[in-house]
C-alpha atoms as a PDB file:
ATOM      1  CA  UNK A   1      95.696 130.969  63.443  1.00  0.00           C
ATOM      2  CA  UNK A   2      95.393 129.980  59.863  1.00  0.00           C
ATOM      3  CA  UNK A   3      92.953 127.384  60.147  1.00  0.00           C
ATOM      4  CA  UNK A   4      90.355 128.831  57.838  1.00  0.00           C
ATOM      5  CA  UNK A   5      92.697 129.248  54.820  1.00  0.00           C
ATOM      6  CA  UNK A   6      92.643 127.057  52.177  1.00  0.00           C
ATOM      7  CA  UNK A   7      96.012 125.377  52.173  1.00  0.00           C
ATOM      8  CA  UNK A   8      95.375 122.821  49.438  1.00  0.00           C
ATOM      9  CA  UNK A   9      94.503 126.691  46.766  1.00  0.00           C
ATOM     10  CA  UNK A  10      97.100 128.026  47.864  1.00  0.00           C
ATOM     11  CA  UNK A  11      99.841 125.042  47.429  1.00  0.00           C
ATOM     12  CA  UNK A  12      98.484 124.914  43.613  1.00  0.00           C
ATOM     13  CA  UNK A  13      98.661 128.033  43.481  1.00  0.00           C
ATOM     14  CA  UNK A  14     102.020 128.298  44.692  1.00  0.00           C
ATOM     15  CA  UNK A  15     103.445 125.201  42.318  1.00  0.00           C
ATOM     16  CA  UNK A  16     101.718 127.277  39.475  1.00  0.00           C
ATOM     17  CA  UNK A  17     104.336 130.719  40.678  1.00  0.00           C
ATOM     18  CA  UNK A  18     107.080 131.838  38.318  1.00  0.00           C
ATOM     19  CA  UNK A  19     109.768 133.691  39.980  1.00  0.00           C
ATOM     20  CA  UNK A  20     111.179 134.857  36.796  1.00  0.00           C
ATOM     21  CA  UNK A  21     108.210 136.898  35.736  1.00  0.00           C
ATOM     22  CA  UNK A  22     106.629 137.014  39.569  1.00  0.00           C
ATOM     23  CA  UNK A  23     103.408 135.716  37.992  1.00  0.00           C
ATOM     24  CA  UNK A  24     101.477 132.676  38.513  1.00  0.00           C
ATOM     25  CA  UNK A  25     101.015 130.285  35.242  1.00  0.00           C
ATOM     26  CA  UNK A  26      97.721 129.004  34.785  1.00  0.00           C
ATOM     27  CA  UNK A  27      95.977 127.173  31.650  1.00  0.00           C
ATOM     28  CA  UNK A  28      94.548 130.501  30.321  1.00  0.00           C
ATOM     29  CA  UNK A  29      97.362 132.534  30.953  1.00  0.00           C
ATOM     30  CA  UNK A  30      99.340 134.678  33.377  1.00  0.00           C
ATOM     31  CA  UNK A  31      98.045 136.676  36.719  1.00  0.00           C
ATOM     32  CA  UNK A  32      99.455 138.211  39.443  1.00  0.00           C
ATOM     33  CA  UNK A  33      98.809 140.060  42.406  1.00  0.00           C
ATOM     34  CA  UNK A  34      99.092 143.699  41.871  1.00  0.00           C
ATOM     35  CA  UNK A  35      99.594 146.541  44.209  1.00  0.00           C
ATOM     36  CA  UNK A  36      96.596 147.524  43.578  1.00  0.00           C
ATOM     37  CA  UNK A  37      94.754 143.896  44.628  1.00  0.00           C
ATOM     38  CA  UNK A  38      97.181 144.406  47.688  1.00  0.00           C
ATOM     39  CA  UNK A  39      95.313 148.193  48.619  1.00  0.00           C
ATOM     40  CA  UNK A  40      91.746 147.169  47.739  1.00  0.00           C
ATOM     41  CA  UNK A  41      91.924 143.749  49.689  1.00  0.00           C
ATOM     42  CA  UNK A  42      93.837 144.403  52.854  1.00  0.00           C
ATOM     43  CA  UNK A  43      93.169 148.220  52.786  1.00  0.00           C
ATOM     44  CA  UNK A  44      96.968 149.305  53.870  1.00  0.00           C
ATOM     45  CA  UNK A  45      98.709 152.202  52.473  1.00  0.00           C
ATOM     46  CA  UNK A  46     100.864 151.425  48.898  1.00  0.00           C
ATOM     47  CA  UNK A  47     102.099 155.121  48.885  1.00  0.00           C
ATOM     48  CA  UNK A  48     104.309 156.033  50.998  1.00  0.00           C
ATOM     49  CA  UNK A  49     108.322 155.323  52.435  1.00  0.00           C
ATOM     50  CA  UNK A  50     109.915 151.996  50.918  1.00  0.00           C
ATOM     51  CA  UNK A  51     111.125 149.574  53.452  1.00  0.00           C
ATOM     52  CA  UNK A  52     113.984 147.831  53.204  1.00  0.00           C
ATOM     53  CA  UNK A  53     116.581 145.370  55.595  1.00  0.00           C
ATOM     54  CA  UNK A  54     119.487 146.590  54.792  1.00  0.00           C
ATOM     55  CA  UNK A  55     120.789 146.376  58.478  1.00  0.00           C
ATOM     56  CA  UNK A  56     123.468 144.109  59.685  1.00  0.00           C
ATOM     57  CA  UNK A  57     122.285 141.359  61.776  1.00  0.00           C
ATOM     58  CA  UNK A  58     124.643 142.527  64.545  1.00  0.00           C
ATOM     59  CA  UNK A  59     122.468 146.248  64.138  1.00  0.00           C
ATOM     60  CA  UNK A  60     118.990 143.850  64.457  1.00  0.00           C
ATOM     61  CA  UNK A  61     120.341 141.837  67.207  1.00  0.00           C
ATOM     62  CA  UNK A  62     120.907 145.032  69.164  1.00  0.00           C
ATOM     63  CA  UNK A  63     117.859 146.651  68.030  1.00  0.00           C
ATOM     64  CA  UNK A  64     116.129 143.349  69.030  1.00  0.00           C
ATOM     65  CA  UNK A  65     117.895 143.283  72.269  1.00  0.00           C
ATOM     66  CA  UNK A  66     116.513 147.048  72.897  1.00  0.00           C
ATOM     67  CA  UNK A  67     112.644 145.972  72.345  1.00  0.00           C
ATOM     68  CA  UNK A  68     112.993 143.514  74.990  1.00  0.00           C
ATOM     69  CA  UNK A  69     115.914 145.028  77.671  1.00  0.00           C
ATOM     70  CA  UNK A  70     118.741 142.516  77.244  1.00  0.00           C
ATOM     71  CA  UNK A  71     121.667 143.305  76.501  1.00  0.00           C
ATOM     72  CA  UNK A  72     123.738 141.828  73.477  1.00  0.00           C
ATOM     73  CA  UNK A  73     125.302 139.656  75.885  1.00  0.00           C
ATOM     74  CA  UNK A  74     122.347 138.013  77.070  1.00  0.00           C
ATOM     75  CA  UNK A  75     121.050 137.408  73.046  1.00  0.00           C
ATOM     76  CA  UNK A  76     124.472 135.342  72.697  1.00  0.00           C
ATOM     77  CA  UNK A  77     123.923 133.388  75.188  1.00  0.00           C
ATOM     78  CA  UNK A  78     122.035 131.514  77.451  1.00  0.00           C
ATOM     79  CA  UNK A  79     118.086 131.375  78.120  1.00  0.00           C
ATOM     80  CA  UNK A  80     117.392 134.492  76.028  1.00  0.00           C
ATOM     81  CA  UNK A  81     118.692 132.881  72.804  1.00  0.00           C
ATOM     82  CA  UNK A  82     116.273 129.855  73.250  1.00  0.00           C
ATOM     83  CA  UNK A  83     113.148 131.173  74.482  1.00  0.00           C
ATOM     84  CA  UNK A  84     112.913 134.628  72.385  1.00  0.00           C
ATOM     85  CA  UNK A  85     115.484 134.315  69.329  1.00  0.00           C
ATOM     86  CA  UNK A  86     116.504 130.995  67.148  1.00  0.00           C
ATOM     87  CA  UNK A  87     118.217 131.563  64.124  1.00  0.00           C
ATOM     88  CA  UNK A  88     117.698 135.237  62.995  1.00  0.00           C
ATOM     89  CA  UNK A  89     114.536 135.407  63.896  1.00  0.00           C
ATOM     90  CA  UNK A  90     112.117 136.108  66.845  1.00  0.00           C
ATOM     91  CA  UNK A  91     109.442 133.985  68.609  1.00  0.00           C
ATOM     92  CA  UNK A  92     105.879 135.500  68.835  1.00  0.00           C
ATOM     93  CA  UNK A  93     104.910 133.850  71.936  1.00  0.00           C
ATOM     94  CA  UNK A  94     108.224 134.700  73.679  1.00  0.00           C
ATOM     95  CA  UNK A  95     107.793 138.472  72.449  1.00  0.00           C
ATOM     96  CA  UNK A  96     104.603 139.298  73.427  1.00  0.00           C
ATOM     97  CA  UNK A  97     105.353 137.364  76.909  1.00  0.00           C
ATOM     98  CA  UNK A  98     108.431 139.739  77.547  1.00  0.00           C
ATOM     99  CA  UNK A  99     106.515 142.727  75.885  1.00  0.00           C
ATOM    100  CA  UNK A 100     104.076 142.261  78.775  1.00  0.00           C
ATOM    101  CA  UNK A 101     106.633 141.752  81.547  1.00  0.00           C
ATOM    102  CA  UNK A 102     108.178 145.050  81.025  1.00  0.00           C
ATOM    103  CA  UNK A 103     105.163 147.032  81.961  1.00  0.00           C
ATOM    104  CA  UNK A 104     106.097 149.550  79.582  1.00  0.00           C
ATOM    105  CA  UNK A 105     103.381 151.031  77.133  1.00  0.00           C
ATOM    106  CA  UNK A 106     105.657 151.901  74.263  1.00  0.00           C
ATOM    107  CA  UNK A 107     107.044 148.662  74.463  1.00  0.00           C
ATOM    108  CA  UNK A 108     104.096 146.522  74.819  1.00  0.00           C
ATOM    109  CA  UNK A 109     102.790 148.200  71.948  1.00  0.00           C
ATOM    110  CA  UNK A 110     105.642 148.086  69.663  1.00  0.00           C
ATOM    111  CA  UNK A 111     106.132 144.135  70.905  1.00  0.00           C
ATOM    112  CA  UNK A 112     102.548 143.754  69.810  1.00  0.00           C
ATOM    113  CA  UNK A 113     102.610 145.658  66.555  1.00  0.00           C
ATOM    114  CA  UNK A 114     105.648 143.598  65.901  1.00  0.00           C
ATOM    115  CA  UNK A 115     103.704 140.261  66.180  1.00  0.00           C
ATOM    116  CA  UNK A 116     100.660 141.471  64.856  1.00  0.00           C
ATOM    117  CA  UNK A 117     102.592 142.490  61.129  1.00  0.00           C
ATOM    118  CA  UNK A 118     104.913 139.101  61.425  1.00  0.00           C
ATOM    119  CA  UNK A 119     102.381 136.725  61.794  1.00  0.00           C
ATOM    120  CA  UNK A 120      99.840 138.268  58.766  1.00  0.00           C
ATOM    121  CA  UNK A 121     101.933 140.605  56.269  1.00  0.00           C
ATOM    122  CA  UNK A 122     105.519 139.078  57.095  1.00  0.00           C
ATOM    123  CA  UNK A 123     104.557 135.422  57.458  1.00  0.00           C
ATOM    124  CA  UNK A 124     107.572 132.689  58.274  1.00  0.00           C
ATOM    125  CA  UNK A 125     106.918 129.588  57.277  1.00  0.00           C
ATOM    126  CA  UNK A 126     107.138 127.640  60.663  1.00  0.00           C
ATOM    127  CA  UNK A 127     104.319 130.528  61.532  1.00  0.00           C
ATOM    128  CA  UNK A 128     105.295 131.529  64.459  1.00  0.00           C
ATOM    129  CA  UNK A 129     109.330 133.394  63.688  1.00  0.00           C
ATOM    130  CA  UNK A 130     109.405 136.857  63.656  1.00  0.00           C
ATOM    131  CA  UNK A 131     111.863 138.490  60.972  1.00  0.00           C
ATOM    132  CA  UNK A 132     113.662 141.208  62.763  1.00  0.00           C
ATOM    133  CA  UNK A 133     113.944 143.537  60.223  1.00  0.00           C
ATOM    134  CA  UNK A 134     110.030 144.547  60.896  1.00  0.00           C
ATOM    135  CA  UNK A 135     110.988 145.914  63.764  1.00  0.00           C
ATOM    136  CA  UNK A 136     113.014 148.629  62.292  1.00  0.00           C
ATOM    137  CA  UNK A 137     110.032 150.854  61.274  1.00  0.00           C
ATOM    138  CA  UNK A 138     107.999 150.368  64.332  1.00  0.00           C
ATOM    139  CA  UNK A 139     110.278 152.612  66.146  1.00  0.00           C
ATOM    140  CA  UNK A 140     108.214 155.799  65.920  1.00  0.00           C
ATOM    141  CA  UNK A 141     105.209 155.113  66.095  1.00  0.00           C
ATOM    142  CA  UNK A 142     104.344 158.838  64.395  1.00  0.00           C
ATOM    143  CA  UNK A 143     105.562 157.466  61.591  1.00  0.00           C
ATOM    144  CA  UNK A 144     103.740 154.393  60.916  1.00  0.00           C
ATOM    145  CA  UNK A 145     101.417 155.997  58.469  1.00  0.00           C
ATOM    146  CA  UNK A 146     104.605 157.285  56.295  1.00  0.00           C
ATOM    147  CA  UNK A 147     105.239 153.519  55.045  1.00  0.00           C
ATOM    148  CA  UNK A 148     103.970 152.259  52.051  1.00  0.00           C
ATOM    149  CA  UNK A 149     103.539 148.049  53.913  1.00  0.00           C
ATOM    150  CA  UNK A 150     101.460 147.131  51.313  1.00  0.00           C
ATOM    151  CA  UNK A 151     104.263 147.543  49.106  1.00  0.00           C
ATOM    152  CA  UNK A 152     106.197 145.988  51.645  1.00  0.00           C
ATOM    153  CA  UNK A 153     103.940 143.130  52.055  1.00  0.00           C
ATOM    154  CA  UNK A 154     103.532 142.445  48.069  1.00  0.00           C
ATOM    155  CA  UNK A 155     107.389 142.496  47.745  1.00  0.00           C
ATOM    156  CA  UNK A 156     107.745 140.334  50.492  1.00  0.00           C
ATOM    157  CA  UNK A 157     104.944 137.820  48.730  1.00  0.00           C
ATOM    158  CA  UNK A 158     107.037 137.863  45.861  1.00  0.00           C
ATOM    159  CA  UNK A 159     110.122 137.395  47.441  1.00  0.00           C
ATOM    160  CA  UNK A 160     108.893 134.205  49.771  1.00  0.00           C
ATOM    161  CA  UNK A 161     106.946 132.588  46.325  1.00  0.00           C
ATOM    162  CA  UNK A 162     109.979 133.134  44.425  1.00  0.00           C
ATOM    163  CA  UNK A 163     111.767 130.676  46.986  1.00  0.00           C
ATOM    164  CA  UNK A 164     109.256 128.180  46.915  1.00  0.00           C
ATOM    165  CA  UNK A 165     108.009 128.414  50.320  1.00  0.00           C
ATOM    166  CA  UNK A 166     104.613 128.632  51.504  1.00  0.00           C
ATOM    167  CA  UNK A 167     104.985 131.638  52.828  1.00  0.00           C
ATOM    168  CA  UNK A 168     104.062 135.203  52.781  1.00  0.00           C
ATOM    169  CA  UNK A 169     100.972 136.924  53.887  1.00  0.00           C
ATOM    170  CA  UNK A 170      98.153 133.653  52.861  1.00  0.00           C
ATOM    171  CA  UNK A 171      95.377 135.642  54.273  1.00  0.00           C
ATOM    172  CA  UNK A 172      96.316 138.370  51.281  1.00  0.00           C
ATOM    173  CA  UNK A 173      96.399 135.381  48.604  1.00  0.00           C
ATOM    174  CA  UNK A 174      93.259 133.640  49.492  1.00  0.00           C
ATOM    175  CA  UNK A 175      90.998 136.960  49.613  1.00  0.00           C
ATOM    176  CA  UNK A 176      92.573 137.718  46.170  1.00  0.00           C
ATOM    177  CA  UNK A 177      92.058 134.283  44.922  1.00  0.00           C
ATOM    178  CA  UNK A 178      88.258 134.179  46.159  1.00  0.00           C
ATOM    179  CA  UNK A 179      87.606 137.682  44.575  1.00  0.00           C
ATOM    180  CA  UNK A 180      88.818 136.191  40.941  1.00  0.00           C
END
């Protein structure tokens, strides 16, 4: 999915991040991604309702549970915890699988919208984990317009730069690196 990124940018770039001031440190000085790159590049709302995750991971376990139709007893054990959820987080290819299989349009939709903003604002590292937390806002979809994911997505940059991880939304970084 990520083939035509340049990996070997954005690692420098990412050894060149400073967590401290959420800038990047290069030879002539500091830059950073701005909201404002964020809204002009990827052309998603900054205005708008914060998100946060401030739900327990029992409260995303159900929630994740709900998107799919299994009960909390089936996430704990069993099939269901291997195929769709590993460690916190869900698998793409097992969501949109199950999404399909339920033959529901809300559901395939929200399964899809889920995938679609995991795997290019909410990137995991291993590329293919789903953070559950997403999922939280794609509950109505009337109200998708109300959040500000650009915001979102910039915060969540930050967040995965400051840990040293080459994550976060790369398709974001690499059109703001080739406009500079």
């Amino acid at each position: 999915m990520m083939q035509h990124l340049d990996m070997a940018l954005l690692s420098a770039f990412v050894e060149r991040w400073q967590p401290d001031t959420n800038t990047f440190h290069m030879p002539f000085g500091e830059i950073s991604i701005l909201l404002h790159d964020v809204h002009h590049i990827l052309r998603i709302p900054v205005d708008g309702e914060l998100m946060g995750d401030e739900a327990s991971q029992d409260t995303l376990k159900s929630d994740m549970g709900g998107l799919v139709r299994l009960s909390v007893d089936a996430q704990v054990g069993g099939k269901w915890k291997s195929k769709w959820y590993d460690n916190g987080a869900m698998h793409a290819e097992g969501l949109l699988v199950r999404g399909g299989e339920l033959k529901i349009k809300e559901m395939e939709v929200q399964c899809y919208l889920f995938v679609l903003l995991g795997s290019t604002l909410f990137v995991d590292k291993s590329r293919d984990r789903l953070r559950p937390a997403i999922n939280l806002f794609l509950k109505d979809h009337r109200r998708l317009a109300d959040y500000a994911w650009g915001a979102g997505a910039l915060a969540y940059l930050y967040r995965q730069l400051g840990v040293a991880t080459r994550a976060g939304p790369p398709i974001a970084v690499h059109q703001w690196l080739n406009r500079r």
